[in-house]
N, C-alpha and C. Protein backbone atom coordinates (compact mmCIF):
# COMPACT_ATOMS: atom_id res chain seq x y z
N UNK A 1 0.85 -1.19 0.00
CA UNK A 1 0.00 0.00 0.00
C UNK A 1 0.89 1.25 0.00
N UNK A 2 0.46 2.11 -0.71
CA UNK A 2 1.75 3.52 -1.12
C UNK A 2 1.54 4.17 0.39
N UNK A 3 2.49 4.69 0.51
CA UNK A 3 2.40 5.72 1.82
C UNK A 3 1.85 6.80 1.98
N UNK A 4 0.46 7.56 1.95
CA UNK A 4 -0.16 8.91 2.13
C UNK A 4 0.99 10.13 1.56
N UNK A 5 0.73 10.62 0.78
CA UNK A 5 1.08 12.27 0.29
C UNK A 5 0.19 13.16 0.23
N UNK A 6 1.02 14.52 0.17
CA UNK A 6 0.23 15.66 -0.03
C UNK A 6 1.12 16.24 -1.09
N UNK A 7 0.30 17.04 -1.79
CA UNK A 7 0.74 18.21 -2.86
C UNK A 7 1.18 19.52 -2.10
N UNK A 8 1.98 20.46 -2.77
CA UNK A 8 2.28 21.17 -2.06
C UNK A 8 2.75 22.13 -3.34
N UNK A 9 2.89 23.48 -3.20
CA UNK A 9 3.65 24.33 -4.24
C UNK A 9 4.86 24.76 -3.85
N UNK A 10 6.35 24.88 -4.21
CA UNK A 10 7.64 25.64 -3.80
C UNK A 10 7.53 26.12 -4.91
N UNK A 11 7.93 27.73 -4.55
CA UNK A 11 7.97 28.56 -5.67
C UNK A 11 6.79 28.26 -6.92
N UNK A 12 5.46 28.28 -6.44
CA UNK A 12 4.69 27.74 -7.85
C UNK A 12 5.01 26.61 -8.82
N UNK A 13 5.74 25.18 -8.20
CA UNK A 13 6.18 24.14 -8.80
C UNK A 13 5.43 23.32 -7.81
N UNK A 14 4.65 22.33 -8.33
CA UNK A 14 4.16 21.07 -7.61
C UNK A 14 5.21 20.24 -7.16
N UNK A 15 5.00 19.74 -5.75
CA UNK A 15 5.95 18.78 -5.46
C UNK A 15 5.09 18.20 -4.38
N UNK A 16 5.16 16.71 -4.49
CA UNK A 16 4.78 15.67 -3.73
C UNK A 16 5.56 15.43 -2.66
N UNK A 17 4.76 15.35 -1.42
CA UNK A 17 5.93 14.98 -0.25
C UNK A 17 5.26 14.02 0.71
N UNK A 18 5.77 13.59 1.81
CA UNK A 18 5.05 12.26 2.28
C UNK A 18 4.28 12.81 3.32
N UNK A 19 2.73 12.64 3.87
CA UNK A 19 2.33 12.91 5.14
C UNK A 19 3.00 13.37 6.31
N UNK A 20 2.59 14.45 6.72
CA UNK A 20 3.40 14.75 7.83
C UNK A 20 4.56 15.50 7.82
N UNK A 21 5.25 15.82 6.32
CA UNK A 21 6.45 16.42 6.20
C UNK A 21 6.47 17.93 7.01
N UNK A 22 7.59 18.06 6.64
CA UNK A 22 7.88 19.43 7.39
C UNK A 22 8.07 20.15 6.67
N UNK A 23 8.61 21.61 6.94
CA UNK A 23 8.86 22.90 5.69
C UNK A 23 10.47 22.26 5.71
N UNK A 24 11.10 21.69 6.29
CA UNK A 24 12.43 21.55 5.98
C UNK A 24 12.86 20.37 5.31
N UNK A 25 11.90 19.41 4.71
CA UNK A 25 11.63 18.01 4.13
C UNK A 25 11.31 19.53 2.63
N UNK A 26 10.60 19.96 2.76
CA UNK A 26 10.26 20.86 1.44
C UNK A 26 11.21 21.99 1.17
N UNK A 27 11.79 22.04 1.89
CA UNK A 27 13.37 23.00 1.37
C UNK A 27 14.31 21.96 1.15
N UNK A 28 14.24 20.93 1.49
CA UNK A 28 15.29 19.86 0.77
C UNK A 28 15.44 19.46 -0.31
N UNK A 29 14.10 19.28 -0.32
CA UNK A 29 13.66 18.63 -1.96
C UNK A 29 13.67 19.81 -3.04
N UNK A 30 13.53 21.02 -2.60
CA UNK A 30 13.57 22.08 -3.72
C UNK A 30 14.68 22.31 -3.87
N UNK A 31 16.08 22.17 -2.80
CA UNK A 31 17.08 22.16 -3.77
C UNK A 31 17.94 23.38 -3.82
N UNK A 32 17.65 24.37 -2.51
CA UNK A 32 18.00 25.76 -2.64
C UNK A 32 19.16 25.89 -1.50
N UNK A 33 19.85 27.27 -2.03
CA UNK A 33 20.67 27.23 -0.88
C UNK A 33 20.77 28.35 0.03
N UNK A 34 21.27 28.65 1.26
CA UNK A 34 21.00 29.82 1.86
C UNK A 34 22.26 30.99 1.13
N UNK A 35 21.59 32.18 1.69
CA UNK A 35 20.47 32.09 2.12
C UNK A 35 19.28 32.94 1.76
N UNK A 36 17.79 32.93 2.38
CA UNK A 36 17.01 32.65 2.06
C UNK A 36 15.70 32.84 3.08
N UNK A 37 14.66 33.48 2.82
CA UNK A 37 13.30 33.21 3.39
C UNK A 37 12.25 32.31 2.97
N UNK A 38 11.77 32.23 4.01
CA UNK A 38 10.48 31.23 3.92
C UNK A 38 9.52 31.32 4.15
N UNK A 39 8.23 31.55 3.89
CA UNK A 39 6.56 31.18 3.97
C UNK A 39 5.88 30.85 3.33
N UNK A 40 4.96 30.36 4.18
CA UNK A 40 3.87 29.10 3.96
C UNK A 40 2.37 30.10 4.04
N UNK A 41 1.85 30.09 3.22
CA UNK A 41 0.79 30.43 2.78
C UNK A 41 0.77 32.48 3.23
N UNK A 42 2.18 33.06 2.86
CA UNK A 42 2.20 34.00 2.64
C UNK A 42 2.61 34.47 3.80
N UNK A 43 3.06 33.68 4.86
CA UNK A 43 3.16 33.95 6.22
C UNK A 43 4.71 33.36 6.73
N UNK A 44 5.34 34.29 7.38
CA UNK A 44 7.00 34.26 6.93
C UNK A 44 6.97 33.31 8.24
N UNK A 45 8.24 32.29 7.89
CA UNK A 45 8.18 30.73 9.25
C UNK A 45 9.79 31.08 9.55
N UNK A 46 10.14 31.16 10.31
CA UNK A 46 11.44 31.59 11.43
C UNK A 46 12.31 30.03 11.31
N UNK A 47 13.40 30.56 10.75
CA UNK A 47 14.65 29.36 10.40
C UNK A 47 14.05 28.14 11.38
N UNK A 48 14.24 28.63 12.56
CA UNK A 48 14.51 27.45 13.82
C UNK A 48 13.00 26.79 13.68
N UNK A 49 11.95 26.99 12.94
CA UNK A 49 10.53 26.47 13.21
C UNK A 49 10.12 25.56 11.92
N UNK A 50 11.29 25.35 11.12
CA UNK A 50 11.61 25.06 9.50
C UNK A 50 11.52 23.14 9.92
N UNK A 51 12.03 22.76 10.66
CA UNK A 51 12.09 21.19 11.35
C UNK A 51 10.66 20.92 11.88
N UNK A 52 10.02 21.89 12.77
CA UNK A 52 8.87 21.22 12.83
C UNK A 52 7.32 21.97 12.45
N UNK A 53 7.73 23.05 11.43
CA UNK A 53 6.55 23.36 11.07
C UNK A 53 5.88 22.26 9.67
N UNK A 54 4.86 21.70 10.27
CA UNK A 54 4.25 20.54 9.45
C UNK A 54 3.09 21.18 8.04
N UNK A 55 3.60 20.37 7.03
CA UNK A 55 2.84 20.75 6.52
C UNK A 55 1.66 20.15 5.77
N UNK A 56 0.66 20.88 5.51
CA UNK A 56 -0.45 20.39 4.91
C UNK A 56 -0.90 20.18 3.24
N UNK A 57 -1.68 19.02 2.38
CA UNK A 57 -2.18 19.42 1.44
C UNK A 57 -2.37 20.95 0.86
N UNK A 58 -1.97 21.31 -0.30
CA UNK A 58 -2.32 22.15 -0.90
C UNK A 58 -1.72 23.63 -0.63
N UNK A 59 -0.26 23.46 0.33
CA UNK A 59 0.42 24.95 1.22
C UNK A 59 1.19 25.54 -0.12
N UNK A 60 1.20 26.32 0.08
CA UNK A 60 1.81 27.47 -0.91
C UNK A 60 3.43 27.62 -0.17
N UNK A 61 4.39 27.52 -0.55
CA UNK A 61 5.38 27.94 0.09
C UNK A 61 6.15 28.62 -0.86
N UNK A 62 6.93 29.63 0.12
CA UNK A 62 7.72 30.59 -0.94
C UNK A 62 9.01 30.95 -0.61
N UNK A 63 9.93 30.09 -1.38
CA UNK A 63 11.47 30.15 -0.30
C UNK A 63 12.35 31.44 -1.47
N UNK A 64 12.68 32.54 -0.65
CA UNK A 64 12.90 33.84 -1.00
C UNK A 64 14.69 34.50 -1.01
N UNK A 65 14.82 34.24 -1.83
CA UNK A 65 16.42 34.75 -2.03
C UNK A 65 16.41 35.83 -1.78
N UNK A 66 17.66 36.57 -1.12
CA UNK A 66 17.98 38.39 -1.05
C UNK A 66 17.99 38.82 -2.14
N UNK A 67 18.17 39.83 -2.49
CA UNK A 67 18.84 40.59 -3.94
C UNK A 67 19.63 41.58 -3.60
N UNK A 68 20.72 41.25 -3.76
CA UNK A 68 22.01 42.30 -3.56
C UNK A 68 22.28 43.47 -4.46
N UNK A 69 22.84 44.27 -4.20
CA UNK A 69 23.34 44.88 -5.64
C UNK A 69 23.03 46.46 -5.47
N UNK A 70 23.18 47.33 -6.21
CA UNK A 70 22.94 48.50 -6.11
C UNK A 70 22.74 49.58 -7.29
């Protein structure tokens, strides 16, 4: 029997992850490097809360590079 997933968006890209994942199971899999911001349904999640903020079917997440420069 397959193991329960949810859908999820990084950066407006679908990605499948397993029940129960975390925002830091979904910054893994996207592949990015710091550094970088993060929120979940438009709502900014604090480095240290990245391990156990869980996430749900259908979360919007938006992992946010600086822009340097002048």
């Amino acid at each position: 029997m397959p193991e329960p997933t949810i859908q999820v968006r990084i950066n407006h890209a679908v990605h499948e992850l397993p029940q129960g994942a975390s925002l830091a199971d979904a910054i893994a899999q996207a592949d990015i490097r710091p550094p970088f911001a993060a929120a979940v349904n438009l709502q900014f999640v604090p480095r240290a809360q990245y391990p156990v903020y869980l996430l749900q079917n259908e979360d919007q997440i938006e992992l946010i590079s600086p822009i340097t420069g002048g």
